[in-house]
Protein backbone atom coordinates (compact mmCIF):
# COMPACT_ATOMS: atom_id res chain seq x y z
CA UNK A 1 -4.40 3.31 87.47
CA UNK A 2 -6.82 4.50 90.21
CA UNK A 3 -6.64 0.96 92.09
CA UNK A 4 -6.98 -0.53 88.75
CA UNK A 5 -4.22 -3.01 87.70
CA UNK A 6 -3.73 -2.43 83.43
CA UNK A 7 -2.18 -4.80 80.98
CA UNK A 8 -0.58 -3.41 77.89
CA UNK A 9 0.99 -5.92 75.05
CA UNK A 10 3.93 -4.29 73.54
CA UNK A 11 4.21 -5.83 69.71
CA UNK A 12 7.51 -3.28 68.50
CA UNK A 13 8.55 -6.50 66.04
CA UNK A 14 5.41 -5.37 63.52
CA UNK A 15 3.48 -3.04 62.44
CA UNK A 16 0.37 -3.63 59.91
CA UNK A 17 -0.14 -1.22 57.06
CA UNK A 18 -3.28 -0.83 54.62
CA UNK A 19 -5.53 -2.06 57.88
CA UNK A 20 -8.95 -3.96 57.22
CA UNK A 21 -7.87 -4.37 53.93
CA UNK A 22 -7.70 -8.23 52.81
CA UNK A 23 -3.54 -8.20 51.32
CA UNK A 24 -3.44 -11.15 48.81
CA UNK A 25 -0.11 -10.95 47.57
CA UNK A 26 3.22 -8.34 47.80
CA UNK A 27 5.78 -8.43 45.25
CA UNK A 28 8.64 -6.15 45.77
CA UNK A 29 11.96 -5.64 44.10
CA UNK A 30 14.61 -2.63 43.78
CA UNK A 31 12.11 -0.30 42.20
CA UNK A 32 8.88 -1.34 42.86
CA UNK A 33 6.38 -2.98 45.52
CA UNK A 34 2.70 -3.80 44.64
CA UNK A 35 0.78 -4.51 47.25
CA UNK A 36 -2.11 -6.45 45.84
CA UNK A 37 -5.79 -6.46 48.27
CA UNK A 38 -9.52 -7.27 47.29
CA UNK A 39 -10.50 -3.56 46.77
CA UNK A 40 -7.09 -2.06 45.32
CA UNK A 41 -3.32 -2.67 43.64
CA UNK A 42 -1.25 -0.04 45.70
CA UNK A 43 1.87 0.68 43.88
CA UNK A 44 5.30 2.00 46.04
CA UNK A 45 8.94 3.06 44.85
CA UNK A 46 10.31 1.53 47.72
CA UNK A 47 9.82 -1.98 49.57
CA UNK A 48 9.42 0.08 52.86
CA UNK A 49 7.06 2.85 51.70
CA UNK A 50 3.26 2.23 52.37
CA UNK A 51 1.54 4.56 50.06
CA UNK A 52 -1.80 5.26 48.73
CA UNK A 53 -0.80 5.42 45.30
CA UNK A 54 -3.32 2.42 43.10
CA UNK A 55 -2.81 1.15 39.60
CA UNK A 56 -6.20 1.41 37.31
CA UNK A 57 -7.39 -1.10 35.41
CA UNK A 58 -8.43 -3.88 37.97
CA UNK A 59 -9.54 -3.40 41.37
CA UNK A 60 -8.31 -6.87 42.72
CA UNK A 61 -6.52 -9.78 43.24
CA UNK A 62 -6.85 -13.47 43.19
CA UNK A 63 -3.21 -14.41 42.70
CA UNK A 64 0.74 -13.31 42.87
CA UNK A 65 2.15 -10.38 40.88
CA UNK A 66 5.43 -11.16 38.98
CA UNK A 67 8.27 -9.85 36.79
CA UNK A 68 8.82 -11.72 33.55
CA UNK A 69 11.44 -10.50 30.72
CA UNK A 70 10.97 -6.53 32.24
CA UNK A 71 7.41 -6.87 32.50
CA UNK A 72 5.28 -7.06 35.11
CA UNK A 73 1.96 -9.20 35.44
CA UNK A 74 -1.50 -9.62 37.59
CA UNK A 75 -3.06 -12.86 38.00
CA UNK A 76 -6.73 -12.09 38.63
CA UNK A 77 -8.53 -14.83 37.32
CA UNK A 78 -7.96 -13.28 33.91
CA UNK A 79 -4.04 -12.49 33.03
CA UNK A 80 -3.01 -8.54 33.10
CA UNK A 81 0.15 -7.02 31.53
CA UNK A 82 1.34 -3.16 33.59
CA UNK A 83 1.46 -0.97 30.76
CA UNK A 84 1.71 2.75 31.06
CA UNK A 85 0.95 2.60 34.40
CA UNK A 86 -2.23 0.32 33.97
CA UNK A 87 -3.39 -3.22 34.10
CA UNK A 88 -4.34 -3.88 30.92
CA UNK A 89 -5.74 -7.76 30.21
CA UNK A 90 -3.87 -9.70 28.30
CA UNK A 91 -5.77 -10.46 24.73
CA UNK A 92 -5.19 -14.41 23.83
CA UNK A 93 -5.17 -15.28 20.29
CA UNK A 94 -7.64 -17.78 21.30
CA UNK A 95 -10.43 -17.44 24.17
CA UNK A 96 -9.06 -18.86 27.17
CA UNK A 97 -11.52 -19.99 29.99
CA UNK A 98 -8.33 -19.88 33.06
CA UNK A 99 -8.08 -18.42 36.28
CA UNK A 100 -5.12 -17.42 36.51
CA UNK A 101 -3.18 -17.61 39.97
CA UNK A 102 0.19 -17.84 38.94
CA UNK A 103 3.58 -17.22 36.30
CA UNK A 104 6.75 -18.59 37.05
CA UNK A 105 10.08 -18.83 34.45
CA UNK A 106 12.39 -22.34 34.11
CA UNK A 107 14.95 -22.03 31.80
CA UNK A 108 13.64 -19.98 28.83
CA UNK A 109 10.10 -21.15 29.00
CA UNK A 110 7.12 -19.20 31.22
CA UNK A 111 5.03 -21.64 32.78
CA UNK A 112 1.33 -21.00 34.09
CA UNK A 113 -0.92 -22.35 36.73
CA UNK A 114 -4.37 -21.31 36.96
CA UNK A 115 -6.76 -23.54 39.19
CA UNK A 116 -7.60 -25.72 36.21
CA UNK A 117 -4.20 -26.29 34.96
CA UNK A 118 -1.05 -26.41 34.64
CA UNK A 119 1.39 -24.99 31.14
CA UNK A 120 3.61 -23.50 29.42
CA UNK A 121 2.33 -19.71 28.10
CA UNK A 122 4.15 -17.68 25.17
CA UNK A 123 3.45 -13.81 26.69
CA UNK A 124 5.27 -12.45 23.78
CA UNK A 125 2.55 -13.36 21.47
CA UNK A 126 -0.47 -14.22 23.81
CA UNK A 127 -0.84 -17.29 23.87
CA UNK A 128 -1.31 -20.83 25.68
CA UNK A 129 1.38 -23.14 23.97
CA UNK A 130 -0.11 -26.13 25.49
CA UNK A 131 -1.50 -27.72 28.69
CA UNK A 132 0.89 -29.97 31.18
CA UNK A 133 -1.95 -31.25 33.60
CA UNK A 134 -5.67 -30.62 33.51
CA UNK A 135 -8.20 -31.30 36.38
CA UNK A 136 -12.09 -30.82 35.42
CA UNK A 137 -12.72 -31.49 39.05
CA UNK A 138 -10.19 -29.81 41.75
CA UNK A 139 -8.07 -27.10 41.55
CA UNK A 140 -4.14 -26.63 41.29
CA UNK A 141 -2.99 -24.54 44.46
CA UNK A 142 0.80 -24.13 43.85
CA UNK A 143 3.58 -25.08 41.37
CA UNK A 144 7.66 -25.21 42.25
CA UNK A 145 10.44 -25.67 40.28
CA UNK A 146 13.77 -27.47 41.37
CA UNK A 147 16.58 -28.57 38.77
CA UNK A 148 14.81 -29.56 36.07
CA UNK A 149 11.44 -31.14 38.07
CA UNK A 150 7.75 -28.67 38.76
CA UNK A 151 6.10 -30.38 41.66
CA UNK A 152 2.00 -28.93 41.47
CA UNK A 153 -0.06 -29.03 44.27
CA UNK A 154 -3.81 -29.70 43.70
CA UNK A 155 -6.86 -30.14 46.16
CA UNK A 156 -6.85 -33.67 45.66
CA UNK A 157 -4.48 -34.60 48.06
CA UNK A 158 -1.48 -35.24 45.02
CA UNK A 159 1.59 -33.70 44.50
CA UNK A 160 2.19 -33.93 40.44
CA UNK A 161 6.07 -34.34 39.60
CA UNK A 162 6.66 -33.46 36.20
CA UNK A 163 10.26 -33.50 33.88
CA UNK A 164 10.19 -33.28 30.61
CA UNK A 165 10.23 -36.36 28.38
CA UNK A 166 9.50 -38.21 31.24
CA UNK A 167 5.86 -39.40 32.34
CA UNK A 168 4.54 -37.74 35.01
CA UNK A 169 4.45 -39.39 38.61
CA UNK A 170 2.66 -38.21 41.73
CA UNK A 171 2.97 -38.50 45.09
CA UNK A 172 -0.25 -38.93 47.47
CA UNK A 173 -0.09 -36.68 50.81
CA UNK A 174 -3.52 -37.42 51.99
CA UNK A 175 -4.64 -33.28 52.64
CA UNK A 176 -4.82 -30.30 49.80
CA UNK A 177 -1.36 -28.78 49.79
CA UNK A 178 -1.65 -24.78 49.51
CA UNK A 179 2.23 -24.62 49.06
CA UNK A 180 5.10 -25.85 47.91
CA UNK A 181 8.68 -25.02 49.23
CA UNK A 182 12.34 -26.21 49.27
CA UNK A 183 14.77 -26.81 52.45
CA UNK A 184 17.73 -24.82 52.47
CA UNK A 185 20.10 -28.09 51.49
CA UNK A 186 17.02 -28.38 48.53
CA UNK A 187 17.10 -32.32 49.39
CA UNK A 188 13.38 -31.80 50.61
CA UNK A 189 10.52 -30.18 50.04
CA UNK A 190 8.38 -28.55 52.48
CA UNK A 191 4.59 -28.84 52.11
CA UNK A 192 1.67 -26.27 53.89
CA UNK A 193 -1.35 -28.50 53.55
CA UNK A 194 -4.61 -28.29 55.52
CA UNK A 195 -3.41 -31.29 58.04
CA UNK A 196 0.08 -29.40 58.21
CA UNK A 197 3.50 -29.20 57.33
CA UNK A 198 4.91 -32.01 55.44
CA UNK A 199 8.42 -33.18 54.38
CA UNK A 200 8.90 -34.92 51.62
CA UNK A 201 12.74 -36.38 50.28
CA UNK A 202 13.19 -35.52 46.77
CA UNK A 203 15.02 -38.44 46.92
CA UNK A 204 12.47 -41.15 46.47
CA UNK A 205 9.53 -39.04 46.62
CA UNK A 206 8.30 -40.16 50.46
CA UNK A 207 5.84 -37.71 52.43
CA UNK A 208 5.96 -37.65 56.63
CA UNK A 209 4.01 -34.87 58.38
CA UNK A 210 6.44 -32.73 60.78
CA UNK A 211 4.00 -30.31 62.53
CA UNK A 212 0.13 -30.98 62.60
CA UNK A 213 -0.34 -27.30 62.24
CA UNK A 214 -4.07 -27.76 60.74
CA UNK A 215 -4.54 -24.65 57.64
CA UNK A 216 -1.05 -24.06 56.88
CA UNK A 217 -1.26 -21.70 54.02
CA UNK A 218 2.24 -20.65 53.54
CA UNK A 219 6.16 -20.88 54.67
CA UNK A 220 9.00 -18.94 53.50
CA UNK A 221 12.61 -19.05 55.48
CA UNK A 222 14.19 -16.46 57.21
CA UNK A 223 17.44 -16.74 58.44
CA UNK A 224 17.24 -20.57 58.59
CA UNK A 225 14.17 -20.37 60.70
CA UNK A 226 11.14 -21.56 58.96
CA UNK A 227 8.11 -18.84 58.91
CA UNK A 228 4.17 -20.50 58.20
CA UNK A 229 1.10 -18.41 57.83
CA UNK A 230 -2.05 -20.20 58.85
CA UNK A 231 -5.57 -19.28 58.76
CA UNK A 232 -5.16 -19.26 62.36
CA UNK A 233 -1.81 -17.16 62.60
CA UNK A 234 1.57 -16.75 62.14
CA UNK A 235 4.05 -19.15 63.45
CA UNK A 236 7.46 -20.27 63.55
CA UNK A 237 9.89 -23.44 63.79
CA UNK A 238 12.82 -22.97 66.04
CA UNK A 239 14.47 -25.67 67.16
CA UNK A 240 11.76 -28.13 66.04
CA UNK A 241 9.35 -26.49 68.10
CA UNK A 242 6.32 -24.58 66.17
CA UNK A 243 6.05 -21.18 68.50
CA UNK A 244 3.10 -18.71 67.85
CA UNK A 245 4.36 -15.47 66.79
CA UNK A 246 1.01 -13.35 65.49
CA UNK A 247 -2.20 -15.63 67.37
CA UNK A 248 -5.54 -15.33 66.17
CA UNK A 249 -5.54 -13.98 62.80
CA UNK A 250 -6.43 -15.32 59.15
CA UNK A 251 -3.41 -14.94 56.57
CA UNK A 252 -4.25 -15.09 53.15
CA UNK A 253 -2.61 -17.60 50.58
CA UNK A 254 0.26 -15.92 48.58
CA UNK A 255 0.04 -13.32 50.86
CA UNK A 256 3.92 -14.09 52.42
CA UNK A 257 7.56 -13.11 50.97
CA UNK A 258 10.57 -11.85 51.96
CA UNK A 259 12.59 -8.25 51.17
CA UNK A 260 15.96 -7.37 52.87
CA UNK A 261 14.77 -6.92 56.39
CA UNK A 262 11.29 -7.04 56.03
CA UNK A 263 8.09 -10.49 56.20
CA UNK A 264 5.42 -9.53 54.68
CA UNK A 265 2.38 -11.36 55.52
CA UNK A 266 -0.93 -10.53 54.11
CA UNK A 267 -3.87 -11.08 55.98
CA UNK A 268 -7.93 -10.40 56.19
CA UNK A 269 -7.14 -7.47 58.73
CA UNK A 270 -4.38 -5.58 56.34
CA UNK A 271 -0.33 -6.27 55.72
CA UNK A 272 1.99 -7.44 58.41
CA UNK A 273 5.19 -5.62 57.93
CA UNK A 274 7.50 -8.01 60.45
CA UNK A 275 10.53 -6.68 61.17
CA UNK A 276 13.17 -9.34 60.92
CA UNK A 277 16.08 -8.50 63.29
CA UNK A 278 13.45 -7.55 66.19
CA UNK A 279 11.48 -11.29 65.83
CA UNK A 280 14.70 -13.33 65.96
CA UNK A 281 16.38 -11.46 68.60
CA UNK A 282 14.73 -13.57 71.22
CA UNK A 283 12.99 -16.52 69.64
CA UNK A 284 13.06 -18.85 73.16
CA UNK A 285 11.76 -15.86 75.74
CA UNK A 286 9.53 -14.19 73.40
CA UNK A 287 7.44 -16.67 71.80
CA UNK A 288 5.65 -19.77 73.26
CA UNK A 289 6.23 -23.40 72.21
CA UNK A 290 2.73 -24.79 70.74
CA UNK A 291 2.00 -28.07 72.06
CA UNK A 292 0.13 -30.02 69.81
CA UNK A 293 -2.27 -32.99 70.41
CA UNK A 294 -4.79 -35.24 68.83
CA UNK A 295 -7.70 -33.35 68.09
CA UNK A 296 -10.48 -34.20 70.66
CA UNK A 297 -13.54 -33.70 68.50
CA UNK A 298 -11.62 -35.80 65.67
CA UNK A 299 -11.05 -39.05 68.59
CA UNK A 300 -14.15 -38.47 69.36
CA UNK A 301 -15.31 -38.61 65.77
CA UNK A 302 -13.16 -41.53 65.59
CA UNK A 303 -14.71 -43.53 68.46
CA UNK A 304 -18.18 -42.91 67.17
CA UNK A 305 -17.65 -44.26 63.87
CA UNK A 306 -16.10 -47.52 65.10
CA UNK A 307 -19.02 -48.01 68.09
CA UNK A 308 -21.57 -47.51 64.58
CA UNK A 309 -19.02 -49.84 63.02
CA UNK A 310 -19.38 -52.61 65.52
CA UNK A 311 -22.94 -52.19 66.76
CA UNK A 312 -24.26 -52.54 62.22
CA UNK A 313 -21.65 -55.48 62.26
CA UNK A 314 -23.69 -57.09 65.86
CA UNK A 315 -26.92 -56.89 64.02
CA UNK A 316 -26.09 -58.03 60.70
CA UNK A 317 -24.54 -61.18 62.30
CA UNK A 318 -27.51 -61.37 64.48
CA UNK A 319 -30.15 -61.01 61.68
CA UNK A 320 -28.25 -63.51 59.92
CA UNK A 321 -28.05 -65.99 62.31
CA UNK A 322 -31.39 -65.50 63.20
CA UNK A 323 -32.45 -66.24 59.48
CA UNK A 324 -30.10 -69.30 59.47
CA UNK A 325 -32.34 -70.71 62.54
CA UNK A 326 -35.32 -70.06 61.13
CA UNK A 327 -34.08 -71.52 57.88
CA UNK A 328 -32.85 -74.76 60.24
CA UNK A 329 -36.78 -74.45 62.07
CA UNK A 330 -38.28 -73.97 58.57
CA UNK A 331 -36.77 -76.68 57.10
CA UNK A 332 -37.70 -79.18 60.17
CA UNK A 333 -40.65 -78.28 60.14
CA UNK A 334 -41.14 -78.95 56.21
CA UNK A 335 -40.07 -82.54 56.51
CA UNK A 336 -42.66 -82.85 59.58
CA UNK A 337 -45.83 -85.34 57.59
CA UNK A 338 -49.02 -82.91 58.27
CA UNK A 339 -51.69 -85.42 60.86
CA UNK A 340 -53.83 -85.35 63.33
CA UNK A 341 -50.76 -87.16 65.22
CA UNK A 342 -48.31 -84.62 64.25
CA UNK A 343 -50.77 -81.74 64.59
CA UNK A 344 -51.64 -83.39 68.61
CA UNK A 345 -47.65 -83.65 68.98
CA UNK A 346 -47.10 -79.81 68.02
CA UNK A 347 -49.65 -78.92 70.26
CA UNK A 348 -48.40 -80.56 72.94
CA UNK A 349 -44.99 -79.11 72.80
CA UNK A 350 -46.05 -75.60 71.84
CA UNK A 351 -48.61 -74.17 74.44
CA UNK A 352 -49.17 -71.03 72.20
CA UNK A 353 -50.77 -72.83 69.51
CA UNK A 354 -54.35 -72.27 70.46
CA UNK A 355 -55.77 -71.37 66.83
CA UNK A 356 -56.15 -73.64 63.99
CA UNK A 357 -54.08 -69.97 62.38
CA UNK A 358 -51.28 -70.66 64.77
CA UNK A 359 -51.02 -74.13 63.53
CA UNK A 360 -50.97 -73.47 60.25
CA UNK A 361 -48.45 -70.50 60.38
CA UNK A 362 -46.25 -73.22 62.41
CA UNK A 363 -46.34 -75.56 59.10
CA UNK A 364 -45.87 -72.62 57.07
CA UNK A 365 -49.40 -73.47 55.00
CA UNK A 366 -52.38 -71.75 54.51
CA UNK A 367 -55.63 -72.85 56.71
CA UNK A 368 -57.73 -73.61 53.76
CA UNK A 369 -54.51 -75.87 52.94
CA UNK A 370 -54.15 -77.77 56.39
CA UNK A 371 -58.20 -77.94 56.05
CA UNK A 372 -58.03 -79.89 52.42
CA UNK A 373 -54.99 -82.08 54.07
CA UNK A 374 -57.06 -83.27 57.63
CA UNK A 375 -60.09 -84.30 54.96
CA UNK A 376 -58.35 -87.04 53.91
CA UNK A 377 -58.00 -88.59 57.31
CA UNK A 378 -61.87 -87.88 57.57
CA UNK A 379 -61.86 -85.06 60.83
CA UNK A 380 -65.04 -83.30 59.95
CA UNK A 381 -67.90 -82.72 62.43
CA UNK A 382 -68.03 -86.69 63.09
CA UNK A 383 -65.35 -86.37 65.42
CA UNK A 384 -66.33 -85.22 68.20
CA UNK A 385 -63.60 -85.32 70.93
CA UNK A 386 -60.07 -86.18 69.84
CA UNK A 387 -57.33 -85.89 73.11
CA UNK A 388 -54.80 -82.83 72.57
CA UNK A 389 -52.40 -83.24 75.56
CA UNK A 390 -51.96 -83.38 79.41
CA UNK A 391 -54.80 -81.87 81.44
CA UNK A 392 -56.54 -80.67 77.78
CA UNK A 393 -59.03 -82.51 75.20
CA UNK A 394 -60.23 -81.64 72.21
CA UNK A 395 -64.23 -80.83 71.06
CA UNK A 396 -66.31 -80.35 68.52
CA UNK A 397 -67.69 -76.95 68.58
CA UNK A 398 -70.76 -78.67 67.38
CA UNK A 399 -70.93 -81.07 70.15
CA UNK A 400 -70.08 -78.11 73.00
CA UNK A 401 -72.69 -76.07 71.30
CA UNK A 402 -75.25 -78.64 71.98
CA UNK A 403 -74.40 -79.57 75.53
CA UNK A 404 -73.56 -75.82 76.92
CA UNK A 405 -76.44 -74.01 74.65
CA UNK A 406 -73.73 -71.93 73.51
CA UNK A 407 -73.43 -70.79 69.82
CA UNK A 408 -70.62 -71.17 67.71
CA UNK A 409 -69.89 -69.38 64.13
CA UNK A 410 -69.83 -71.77 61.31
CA UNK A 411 -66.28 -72.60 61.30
CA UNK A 412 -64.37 -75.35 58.70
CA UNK A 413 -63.43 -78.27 59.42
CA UNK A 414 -60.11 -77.78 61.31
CA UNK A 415 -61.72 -75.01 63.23
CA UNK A 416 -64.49 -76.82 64.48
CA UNK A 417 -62.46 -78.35 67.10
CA UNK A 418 -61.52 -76.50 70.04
CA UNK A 419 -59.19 -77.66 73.43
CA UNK A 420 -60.72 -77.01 76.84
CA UNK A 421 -59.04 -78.38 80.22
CA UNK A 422 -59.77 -81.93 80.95
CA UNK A 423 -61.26 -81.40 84.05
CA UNK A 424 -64.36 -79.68 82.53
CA UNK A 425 -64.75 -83.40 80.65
CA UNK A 426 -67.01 -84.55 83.54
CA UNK A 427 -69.71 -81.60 83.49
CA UNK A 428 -69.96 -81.70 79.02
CA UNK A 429 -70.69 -85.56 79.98
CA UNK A 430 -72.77 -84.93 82.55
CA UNK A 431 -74.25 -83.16 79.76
């Protein structure tokens, strides 16, 4: 256009309804499809109408909508009932502190799972029969039944397997799962976590991660393909290969299902209506194979933690084995009898031992201490020149004083004598 060279992305597989509007959760059957957002509950006749039409009584949504013996419900932290065309909340015989995120039937009992627990519910007569599992701490994301087993997913990393009469066992997966669903042969169960997809036999209960698709909210199959919603975007697994079918976009948890020939997929930016014959007509061409690979920031993450490892591990064993010699030192030096010979000998070997402090730091005494102990071999002022080493001799400050006219402080005992180079021996004689 006018020597410019446009790009235009035709996307005929979707369109997105009730736009800028965050979609939490559709439910849709023959005669009814509630669309359920943050600001509104849009009610349609049809699963492929997308009307403006809102039920009063609650303005939101926190969890799924559901049919339950001809009724239908809200989860919204608190638990609403449709009635005449309203939400109305439903009044427990007893206050109860839930929030509510989902109701679910297995065999003729309703079951509940708000993000503290997990229970059965009587809606007939309002109220909590009793409470399955119970975390103070992190919340319950998701709860599946199969035969006669609920598998619960909570933030902790578990998956909770409970059967009635039987104790309940749990499986650790290592990330928060979001969701739990079933392969089409139901001999596996397929886990969104935040790390990824899992699979995990219902066999014997054993957990392997398939895709590292990091935020996996959300699958659902569709015509044996396996659909994910991420906080990322939407995605695919054909062929074992993860392909990116909606990039860049944040889907909402519960926001995915199925009807006839429509995905749903509810997301921060308003309702992906996917049209199911136009995405699989050509998976391969269409769609791009998502390579994955070891996070770089988490190596790098990785690397830094075992350098800090190694380098606190180098100077613990050097601080220790430093201590250890000074202990081996220390303890040499302890046994060493305190002289004049032993005090010449130290000096002799250690050049750096030119104060009566260094001397006494080097028998690990006090001064006043190495003073009292050179009394009793009489080394006060009346010796005058004692012979400290090769090419150095000893003198009383007293005696230097008087031949060099120099003064001295009054010093103890120990400090009265100094060491000056031999050589200088002939001029304090001379003296």
């Amino acid at each position: 256009f006018r020597g410019n060279i446009l790009r235009y992305e035709i996307t005929p597989f979707y369109k997105i309804k009730n736009r800028w509007e965050s979609v939490r959760n559709v439910y849709v059957d023959d005669s009814i499809k509630i669309t359920s957002t943050y600001s509104a509950i849009y009610k349609d006749s049809s699963y492929d109408v997308f009307g403006l039409d809102t039920i009063k009584g609650i303005n939101y949504s926190s969890g799924e909508a559901t049919k339950i013996n001809g009724k239908y419900y809200l989860c919204s932290d608190n638990l609403f009932r449709l009635e005449n065309n309203r939400w109305n909340p439903v009044n427990f015989s007893f206050q109860a502190n839930h929030h509510f995120r989902k109701l679910i039937t297995h065999k003729k009992n309703t079951y509940f799972l708000s993000t503290e627990c997990f229970g059965r519910i009587d809606l007939e007569n309002n109220q909590i029969i009793d409470t399955i599992l119970l975390s103070e701490k992190n919340e319950y994301f998701d709860i599946a039944w199969l035969d006669n087993r609920a598998f619960v997913s909570n933030k902790d990393g578990y998956i909770y397997v409970y059967e009635e009469g039987k104790p309940i066992s749990k499986v650790f997966i290592g990330s928060p799962v979001y969701d739990i669903n079933f392969s089409l042969n139901n001999k596996e169960a397929i886990l969104a976590s935040k790390a990824g997809i899992y699979k995990m036999t219902l066999s014997d209960l054993r957990a392997t991660l398939l895709y590292p698709l990091y935020d996996a909210l959300q699958t659902v199959f569709v015509e044996g393909e396996l659909i994910v919603t991420t906080s990322h975007g939407l995605y695919m697994v054909h062929d074992n290969q993860v392909r990116e079918i909606i990039p860049r976009t944040e889907f909402n948890k519960y926001g995915l299902n199925v009807f006839r020939e429509l995905i749903y997929a509810g997301s921060i930016e308003g309702l992906f209506v996917i049209d199911k014959s136009l995405l699989l007509n050509d998976i391969t061409n269409s769609f791009k194979a998502v390579e994955f690979s070891v996070n770089s920031s988490n190596n790098i993450l990785t690397v830094s933690i075992l350098i800090a490892l190694l380098l606190i591990f180098v100077v613990i064993l050097f601080i220790q084995n430093r201590k250890n010699k000074k202990q081996v030192i220390s303890n040499a030096r302890k046994s060493v009898t305190i002289n004049p010979d032993s005090i010449r000998q130290i000096v002799l070997e250690h050049s750096t031992l030119i104060s009566v402090e260094a001397i006494a730091e080097y028998f690990e005494t006090s001064t006043v201490q190495l003073n009292r102990i050179l009394k009793k071999y009489n080394t006060s002022g009346a010796s005058d020149k004692v012979q400290c080493g090769s090419g150095s001799f000893c003198i009383n400050t007293k005696e230097l004083s008087r031949k060099t006219s120099f003064s001295f402080p009054p010093l103890n005992h120990l400090s009265s004598l100094i060491c000056l180079p031999v050589g200088i021996r002939s001029l304090l004689n001379s003296n």
